[in-house]
C-alpha atoms as a PDB file:
ATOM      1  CA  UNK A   1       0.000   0.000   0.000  1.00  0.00           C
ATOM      2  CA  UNK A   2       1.222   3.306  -0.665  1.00  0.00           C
ATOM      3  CA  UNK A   3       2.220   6.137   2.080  1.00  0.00           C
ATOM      4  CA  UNK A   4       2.540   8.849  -0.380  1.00  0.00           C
ATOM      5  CA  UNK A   5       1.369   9.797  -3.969  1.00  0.00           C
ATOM      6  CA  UNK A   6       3.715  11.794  -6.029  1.00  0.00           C
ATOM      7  CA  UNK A   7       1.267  13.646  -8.613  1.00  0.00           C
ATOM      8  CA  UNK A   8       1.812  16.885  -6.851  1.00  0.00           C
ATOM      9  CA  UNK A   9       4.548  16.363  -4.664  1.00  0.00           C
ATOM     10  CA  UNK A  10       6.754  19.609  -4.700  1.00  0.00           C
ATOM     11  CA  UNK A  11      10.358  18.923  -4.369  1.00  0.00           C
ATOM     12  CA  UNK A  12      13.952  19.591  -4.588  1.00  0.00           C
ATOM     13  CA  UNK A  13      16.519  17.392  -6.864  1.00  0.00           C
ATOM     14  CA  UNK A  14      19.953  18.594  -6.112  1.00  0.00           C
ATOM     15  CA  UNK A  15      23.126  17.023  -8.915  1.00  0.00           C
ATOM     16  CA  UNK A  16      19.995  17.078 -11.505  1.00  0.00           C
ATOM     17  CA  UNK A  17      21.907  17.649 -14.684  1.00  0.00           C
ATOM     18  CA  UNK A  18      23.198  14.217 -15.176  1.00  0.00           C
ATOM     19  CA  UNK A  19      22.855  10.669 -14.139  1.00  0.00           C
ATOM     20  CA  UNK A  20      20.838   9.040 -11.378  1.00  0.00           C
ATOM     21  CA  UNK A  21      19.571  13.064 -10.812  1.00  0.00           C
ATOM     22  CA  UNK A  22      18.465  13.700 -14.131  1.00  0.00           C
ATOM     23  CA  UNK A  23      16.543  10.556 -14.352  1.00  0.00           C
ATOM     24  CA  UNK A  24      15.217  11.416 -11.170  1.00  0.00           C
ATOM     25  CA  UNK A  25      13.818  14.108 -12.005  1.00  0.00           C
ATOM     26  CA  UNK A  26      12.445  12.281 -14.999  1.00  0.00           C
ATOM     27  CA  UNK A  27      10.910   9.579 -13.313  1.00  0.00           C
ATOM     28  CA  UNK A  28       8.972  12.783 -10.642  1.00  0.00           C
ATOM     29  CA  UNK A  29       7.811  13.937 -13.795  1.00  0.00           C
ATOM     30  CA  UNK A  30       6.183  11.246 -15.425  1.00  0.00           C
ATOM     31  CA  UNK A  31       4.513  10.660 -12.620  1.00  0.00           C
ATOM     32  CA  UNK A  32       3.008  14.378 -11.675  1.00  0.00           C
ATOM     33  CA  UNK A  33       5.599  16.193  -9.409  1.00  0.00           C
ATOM     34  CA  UNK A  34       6.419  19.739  -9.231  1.00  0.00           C
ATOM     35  CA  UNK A  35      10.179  20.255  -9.100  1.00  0.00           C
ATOM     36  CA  UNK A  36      13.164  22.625  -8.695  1.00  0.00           C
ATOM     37  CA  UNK A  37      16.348  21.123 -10.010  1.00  0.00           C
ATOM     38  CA  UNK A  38      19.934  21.978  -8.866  1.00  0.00           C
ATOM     39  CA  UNK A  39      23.100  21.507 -10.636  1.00  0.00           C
ATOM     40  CA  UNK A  40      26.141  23.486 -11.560  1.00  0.00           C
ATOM     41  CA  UNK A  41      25.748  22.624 -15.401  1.00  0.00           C
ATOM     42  CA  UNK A  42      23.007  25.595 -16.527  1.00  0.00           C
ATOM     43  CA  UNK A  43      23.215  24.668 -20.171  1.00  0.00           C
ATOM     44  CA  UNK A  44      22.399  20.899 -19.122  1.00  0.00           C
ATOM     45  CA  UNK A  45      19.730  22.194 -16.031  1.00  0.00           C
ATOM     46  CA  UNK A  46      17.479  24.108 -18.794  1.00  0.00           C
ATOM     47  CA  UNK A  47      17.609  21.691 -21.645  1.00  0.00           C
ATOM     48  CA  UNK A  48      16.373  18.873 -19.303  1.00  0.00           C
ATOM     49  CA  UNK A  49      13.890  21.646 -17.834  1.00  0.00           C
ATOM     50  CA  UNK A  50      12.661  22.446 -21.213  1.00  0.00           C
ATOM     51  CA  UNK A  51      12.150  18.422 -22.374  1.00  0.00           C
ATOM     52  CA  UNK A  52      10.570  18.115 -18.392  1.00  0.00           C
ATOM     53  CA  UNK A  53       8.298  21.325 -19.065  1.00  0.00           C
ATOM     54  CA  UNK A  54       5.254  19.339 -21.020  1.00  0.00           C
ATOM     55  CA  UNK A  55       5.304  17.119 -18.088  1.00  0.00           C
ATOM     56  CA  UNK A  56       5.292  18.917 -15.114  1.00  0.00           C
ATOM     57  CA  UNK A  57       6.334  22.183 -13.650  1.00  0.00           C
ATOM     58  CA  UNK A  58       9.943  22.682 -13.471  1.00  0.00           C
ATOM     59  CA  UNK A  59      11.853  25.605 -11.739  1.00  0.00           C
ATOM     60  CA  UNK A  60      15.812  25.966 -12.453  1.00  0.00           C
ATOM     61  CA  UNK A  61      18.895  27.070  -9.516  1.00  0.00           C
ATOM     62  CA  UNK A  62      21.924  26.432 -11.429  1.00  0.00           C
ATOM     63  CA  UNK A  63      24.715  27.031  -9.000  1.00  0.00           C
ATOM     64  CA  UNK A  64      26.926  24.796  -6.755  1.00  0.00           C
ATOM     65  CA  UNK A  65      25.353  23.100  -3.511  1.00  0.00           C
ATOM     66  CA  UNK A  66      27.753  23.825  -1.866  1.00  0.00           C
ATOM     67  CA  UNK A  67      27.193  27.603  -1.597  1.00  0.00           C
ATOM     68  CA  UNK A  68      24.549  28.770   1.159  1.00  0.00           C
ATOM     69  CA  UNK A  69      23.097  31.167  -1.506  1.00  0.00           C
ATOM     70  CA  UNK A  70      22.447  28.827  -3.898  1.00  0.00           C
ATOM     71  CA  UNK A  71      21.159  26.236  -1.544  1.00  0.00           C
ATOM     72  CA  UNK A  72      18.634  29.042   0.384  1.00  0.00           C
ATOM     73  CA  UNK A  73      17.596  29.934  -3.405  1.00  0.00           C
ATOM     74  CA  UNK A  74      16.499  26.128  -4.179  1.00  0.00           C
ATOM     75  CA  UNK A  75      13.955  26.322  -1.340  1.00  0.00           C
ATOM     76  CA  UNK A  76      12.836  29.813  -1.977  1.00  0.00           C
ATOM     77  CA  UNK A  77      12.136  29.070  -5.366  1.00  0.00           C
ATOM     78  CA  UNK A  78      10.083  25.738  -4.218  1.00  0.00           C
ATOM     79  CA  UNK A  79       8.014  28.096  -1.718  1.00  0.00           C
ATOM     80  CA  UNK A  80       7.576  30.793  -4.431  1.00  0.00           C
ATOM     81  CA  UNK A  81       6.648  28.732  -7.093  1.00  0.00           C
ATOM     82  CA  UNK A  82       4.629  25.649  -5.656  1.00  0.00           C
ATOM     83  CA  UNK A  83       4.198  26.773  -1.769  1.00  0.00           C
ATOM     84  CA  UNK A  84       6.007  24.734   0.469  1.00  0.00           C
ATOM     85  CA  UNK A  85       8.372  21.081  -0.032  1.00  0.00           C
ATOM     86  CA  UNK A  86       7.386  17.995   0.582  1.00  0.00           C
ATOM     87  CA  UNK A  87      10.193  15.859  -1.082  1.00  0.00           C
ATOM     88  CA  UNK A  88      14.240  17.020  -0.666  1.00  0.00           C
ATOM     89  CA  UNK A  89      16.237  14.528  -2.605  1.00  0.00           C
ATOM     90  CA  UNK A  90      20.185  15.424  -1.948  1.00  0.00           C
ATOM     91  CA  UNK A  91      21.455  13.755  -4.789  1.00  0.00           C
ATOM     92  CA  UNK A  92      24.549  16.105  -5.761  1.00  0.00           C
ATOM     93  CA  UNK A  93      27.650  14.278  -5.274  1.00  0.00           C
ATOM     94  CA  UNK A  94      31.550  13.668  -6.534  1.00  0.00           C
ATOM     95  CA  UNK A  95      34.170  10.600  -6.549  1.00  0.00           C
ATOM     96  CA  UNK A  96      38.064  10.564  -6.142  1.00  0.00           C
ATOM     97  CA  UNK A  97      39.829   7.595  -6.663  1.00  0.00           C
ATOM     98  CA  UNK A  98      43.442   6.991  -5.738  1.00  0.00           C
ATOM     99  CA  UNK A  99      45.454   5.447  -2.549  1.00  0.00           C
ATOM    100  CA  UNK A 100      45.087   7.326   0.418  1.00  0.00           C
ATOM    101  CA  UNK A 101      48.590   7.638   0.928  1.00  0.00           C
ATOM    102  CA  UNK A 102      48.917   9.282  -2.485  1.00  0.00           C
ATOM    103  CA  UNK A 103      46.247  11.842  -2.003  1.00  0.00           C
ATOM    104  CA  UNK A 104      46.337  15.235  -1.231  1.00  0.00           C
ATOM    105  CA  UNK A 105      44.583  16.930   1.523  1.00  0.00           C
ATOM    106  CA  UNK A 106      42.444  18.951  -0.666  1.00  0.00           C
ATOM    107  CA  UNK A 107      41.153  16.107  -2.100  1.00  0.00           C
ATOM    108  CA  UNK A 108      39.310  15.105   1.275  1.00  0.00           C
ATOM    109  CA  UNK A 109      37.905  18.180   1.808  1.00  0.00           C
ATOM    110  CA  UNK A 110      36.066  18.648  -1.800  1.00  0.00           C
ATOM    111  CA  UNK A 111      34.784  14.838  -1.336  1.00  0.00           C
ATOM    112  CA  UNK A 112      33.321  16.019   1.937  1.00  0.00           C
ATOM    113  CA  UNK A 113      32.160  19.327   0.956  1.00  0.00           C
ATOM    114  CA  UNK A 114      29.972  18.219  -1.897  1.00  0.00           C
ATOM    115  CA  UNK A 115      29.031  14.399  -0.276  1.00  0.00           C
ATOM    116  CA  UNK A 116      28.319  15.232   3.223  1.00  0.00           C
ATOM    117  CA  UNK A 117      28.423  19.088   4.400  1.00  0.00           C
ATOM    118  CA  UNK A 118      26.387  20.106   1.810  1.00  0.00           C
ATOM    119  CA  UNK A 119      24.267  17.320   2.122  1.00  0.00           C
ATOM    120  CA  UNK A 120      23.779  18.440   5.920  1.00  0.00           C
ATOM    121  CA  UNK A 121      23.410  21.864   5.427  1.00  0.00           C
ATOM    122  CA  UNK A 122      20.796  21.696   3.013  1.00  0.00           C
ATOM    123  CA  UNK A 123      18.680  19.338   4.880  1.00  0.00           C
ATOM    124  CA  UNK A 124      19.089  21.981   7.656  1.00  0.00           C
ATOM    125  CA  UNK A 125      17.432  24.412   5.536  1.00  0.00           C
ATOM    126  CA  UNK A 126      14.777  22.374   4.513  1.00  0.00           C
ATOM    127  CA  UNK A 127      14.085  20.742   7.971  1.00  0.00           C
ATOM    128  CA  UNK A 128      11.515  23.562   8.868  1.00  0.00           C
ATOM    129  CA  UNK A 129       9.676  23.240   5.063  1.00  0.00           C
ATOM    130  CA  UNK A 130       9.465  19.753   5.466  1.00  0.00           C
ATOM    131  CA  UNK A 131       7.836  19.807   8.928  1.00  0.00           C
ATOM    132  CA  UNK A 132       4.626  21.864   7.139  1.00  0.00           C
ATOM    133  CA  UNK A 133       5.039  19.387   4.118  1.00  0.00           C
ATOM    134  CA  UNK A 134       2.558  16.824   3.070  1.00  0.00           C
ATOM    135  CA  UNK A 135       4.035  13.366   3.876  1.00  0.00           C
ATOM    136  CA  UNK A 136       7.094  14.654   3.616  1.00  0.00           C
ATOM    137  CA  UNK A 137      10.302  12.664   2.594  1.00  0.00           C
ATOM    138  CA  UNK A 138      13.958  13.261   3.003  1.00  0.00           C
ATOM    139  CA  UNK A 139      15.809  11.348   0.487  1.00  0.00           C
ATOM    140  CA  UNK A 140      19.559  10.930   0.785  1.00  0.00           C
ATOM    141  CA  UNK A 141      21.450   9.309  -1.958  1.00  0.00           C
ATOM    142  CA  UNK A 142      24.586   7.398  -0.559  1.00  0.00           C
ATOM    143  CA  UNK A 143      26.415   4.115  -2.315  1.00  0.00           C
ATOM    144  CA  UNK A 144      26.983   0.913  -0.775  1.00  0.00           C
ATOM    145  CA  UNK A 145      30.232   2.022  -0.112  1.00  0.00           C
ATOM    146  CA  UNK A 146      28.377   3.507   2.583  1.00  0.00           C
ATOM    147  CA  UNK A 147      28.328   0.137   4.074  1.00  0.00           C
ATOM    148  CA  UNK A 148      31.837  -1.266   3.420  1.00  0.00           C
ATOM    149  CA  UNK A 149      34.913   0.682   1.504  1.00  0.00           C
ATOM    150  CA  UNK A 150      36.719  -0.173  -0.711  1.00  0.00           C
ATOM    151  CA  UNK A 151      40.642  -0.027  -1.428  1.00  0.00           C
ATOM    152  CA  UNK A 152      41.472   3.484  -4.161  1.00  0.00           C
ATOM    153  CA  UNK A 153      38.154   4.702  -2.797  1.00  0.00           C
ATOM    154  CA  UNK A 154      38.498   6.070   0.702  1.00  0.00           C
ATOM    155  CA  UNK A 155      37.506   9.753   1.015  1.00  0.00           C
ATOM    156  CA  UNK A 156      34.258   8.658  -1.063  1.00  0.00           C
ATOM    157  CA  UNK A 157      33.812   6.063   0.842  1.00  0.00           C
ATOM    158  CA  UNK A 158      34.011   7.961   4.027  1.00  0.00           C
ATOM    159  CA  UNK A 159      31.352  10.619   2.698  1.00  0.00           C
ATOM    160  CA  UNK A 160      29.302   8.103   2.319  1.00  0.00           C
ATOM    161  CA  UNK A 161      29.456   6.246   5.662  1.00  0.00           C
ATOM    162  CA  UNK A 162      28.794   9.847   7.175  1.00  0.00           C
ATOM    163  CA  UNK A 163      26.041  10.056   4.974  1.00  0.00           C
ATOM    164  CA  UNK A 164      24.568   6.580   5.991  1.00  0.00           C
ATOM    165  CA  UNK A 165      25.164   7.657   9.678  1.00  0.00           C
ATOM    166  CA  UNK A 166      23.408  11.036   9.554  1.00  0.00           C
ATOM    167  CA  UNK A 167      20.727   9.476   7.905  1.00  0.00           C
ATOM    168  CA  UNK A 168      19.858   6.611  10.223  1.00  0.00           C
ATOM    169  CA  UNK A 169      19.998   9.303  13.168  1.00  0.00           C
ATOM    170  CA  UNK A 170      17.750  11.659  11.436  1.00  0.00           C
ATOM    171  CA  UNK A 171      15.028   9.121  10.699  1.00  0.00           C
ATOM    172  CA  UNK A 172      14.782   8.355  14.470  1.00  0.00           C
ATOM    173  CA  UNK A 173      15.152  12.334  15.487  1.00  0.00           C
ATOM    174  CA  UNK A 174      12.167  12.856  12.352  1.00  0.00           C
ATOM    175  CA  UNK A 175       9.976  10.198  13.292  1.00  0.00           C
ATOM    176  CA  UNK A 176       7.500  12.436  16.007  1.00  0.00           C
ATOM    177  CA  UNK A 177       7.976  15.001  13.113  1.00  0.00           C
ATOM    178  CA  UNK A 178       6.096  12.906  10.637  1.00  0.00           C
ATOM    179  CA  UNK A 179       9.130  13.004   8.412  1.00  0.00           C
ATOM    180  CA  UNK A 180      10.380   9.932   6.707  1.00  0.00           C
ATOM    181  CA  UNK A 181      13.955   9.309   5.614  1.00  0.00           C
ATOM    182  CA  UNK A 182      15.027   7.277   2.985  1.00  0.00           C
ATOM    183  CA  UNK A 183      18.730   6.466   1.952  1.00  0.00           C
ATOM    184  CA  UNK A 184      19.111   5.113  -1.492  1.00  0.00           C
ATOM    185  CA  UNK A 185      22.698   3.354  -1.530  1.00  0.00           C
ATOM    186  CA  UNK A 186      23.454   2.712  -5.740  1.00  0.00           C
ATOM    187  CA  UNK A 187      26.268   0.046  -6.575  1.00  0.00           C
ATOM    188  CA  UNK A 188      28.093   0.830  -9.945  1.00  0.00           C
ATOM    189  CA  UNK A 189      25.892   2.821 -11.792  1.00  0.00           C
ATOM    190  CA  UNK A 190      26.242   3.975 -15.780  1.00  0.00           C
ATOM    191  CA  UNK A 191      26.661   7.593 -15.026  1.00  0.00           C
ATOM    192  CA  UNK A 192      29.803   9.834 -15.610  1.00  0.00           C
ATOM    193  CA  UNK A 193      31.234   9.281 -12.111  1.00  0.00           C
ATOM    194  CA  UNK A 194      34.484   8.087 -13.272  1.00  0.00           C
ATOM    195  CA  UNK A 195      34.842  10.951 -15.808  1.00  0.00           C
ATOM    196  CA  UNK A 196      33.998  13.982 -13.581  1.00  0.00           C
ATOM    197  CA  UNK A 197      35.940  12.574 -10.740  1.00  0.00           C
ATOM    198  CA  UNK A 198      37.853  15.053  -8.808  1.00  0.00           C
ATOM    199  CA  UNK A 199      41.063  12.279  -8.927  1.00  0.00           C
ATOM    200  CA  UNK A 200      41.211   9.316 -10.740  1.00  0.00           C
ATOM    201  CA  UNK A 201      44.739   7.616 -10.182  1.00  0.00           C
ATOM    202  CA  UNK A 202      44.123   4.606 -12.347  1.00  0.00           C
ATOM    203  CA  UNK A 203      42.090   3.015  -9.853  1.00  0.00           C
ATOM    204  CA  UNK A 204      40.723   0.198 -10.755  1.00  0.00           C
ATOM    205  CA  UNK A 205      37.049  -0.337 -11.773  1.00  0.00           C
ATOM    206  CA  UNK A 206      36.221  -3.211  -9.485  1.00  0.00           C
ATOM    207  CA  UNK A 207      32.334  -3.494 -10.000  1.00  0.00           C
ATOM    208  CA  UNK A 208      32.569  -1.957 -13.205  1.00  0.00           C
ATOM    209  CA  UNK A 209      30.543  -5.559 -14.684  1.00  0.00           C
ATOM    210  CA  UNK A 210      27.728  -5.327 -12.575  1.00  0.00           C
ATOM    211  CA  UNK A 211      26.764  -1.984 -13.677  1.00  0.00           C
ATOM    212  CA  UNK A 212      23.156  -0.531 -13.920  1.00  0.00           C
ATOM    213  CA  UNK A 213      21.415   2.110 -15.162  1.00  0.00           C
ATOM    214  CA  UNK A 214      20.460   5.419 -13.630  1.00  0.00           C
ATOM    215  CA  UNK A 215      16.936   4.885 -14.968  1.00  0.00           C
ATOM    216  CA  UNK A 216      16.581   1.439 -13.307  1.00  0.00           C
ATOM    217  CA  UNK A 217      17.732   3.195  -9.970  1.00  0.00           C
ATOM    218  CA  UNK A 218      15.588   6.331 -10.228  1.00  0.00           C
ATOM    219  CA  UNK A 219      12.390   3.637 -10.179  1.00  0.00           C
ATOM    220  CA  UNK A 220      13.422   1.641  -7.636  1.00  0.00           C
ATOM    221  CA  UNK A 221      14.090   5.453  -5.760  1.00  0.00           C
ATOM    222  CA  UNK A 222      11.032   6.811  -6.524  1.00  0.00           C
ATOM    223  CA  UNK A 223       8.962   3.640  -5.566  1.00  0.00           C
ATOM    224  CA  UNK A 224      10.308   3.367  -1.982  1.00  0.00           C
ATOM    225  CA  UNK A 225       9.453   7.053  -1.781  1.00  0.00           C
ATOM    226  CA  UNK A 226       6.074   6.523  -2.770  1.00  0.00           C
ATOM    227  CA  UNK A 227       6.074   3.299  -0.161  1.00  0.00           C
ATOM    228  CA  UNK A 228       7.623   4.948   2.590  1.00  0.00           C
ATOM    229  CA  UNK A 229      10.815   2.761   2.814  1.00  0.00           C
ATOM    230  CA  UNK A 230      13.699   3.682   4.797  1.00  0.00           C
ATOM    231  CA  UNK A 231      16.539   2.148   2.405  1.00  0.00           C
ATOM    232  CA  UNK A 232      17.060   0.372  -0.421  1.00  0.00           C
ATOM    233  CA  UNK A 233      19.773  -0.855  -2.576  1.00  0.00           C
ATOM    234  CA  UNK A 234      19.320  -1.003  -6.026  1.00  0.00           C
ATOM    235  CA  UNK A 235      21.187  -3.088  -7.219  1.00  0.00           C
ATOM    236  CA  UNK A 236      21.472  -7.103  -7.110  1.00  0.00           C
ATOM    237  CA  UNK A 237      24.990  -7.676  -6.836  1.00  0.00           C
ATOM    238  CA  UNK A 238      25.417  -4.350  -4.038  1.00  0.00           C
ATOM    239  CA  UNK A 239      23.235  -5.989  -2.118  1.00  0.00           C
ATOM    240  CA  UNK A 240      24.800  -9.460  -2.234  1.00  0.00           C
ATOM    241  CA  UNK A 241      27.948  -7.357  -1.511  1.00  0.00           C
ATOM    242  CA  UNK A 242      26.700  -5.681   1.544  1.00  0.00           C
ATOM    243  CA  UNK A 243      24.829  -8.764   2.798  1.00  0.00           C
ATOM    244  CA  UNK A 244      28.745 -10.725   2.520  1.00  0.00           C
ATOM    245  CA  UNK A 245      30.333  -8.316   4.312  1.00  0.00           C
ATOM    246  CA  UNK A 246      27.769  -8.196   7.258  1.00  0.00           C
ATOM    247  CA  UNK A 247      28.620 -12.098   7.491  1.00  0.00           C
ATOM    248  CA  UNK A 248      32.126 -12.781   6.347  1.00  0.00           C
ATOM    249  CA  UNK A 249      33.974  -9.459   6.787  1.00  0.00           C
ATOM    250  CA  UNK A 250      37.342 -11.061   6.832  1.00  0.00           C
ATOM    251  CA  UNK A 251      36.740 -12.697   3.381  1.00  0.00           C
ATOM    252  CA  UNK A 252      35.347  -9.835   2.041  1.00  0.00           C
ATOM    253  CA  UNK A 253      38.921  -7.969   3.265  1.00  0.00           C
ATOM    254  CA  UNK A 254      40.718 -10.608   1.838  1.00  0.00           C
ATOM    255  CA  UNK A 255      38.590  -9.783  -1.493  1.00  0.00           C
ATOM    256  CA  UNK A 256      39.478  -6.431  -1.988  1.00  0.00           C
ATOM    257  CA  UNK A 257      42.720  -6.623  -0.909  1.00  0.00           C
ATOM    258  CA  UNK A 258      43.444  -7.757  -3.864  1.00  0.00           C
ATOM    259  CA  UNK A 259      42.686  -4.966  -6.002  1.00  0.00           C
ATOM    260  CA  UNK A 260      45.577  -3.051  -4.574  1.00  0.00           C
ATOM    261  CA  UNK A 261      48.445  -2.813  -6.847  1.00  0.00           C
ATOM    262  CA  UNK A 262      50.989  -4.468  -4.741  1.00  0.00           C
ATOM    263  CA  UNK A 263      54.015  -2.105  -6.415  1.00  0.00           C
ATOM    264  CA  UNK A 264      52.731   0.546  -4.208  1.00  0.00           C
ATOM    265  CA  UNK A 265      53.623  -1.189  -1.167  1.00  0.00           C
END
């Protein structure tokens, strides 16, 4: 049975311009919600707005979500334009791939900025919107890297735990607030992540087989919305990966152990 209906639901897509975001925002469409998008990309924001626009209503913030302007401008717009939020799906994110030891400090700190901070600080924002909401929904979109990392992948991964751990403690903080929380945690998905990396130090693509598509995860997303679930992984072979770990962690070690390139030792 259903907990929410999206025809109508007014909310925020942050990272909209490409991959699991832009099909987000597809899938909202198709099915009746009112959205602002957020991305840094303008020229990619509009031309999705404009192929949205028969659809449903759109409203553009191209900016980085990172900035406090541009973040306080997304839920402006969604109180201007449709009256209120009901929906904030922090989807905006960035990879680095590389050894730890390798890595410069910098490299941390944009990971967490755009994966986490943001993340946190735009949820802050929102928090009051969403209390007025109707059956409103926090989505957070982490990885299942979130639940185990992985060797070349550890400020990304460590976003993501931080993500998974703010999540699980908002959902119990939301709950007398009527609020759910839902944390969609994505194995390797076809999107541009390895292109618009931050780093990429020839890492190598580990799960790169079991890849799926965006589309297939925005479904799966925007059904547990409508259902009220609090996470899912979308994705077979992440959740076989997640569900190893929780009983053989010391196999699953040895596992990725082996992806390190043992010259660097």
């Amino acid at each position: 049975m259903a907990k929410r209906s999206i025809p109508g639901i007014r909310a925020v897509v942050t990272g909209a311009s490409s991959g699991i975001g832009r099909e987000l925002a597809r899938e909202l469409a198709r099915q009746g919600a009112r959205l602002v998008l957020v991305a840094r990309r303008e020229e990619r924001l509009r031309e999705l707005a404009a192929e949205l626009a028969p659809l449903a209503a759109v409203e553009c913030v191209p900016g980085d979500v990172t900035e406090d302007a541009v973040r306080r401008q997304a839920l402006q717009r969604a109180c201007d334009s449709y009256g209120g939020l009901d929906a904030l799906v922090n989807n905006a994110g960035v990879g680095a791939m590389g050894l730890f030891e390798d890595a410069d400090p910098q490299r941390l700190r944009r990971v967490m900025e755009v994966n986490f901070f943001a993340l946190v600080e735009m949820t802050r924002a929102a928090g009051p919107l969403l209390k007025q909401g109707n059956r409103p929904i926090l989505v957070n979109v982490s990885s299942i890297l979130g639940h185990r990392g992985v060797p070349y992948r550890s400020e990304y991964s460590a976003s993501k735990f931080a993500v998974q751990g703010f999540s699980e403690c908002l959902r119990a903080e939301w709950v007398r607030h009527g609020i759910d929380v839902l944390v969609v945690s994505p194995g390797r998905t076809e999107t541009e992540f390895f292109d618009r990396a931050i780093e990429n130090s020839n890492a190598p693509r580990w799960s790169e087989l079991a890849a799926v598509s965006p589309a297939a995860v925005a479904r799966q997303t925007v059904q547990a919305m409508r259902r009220g679930r609090h996470e899912i992984i979308p994705h077979r072979w992440g959740r076989a990966f997640v569900w190893l770990d929780r009983i053989a962690p010391r196999l699953v070690d040895a596992i990725v152990a082996r992806y390190v390139d043992k010259d660097k030792g």
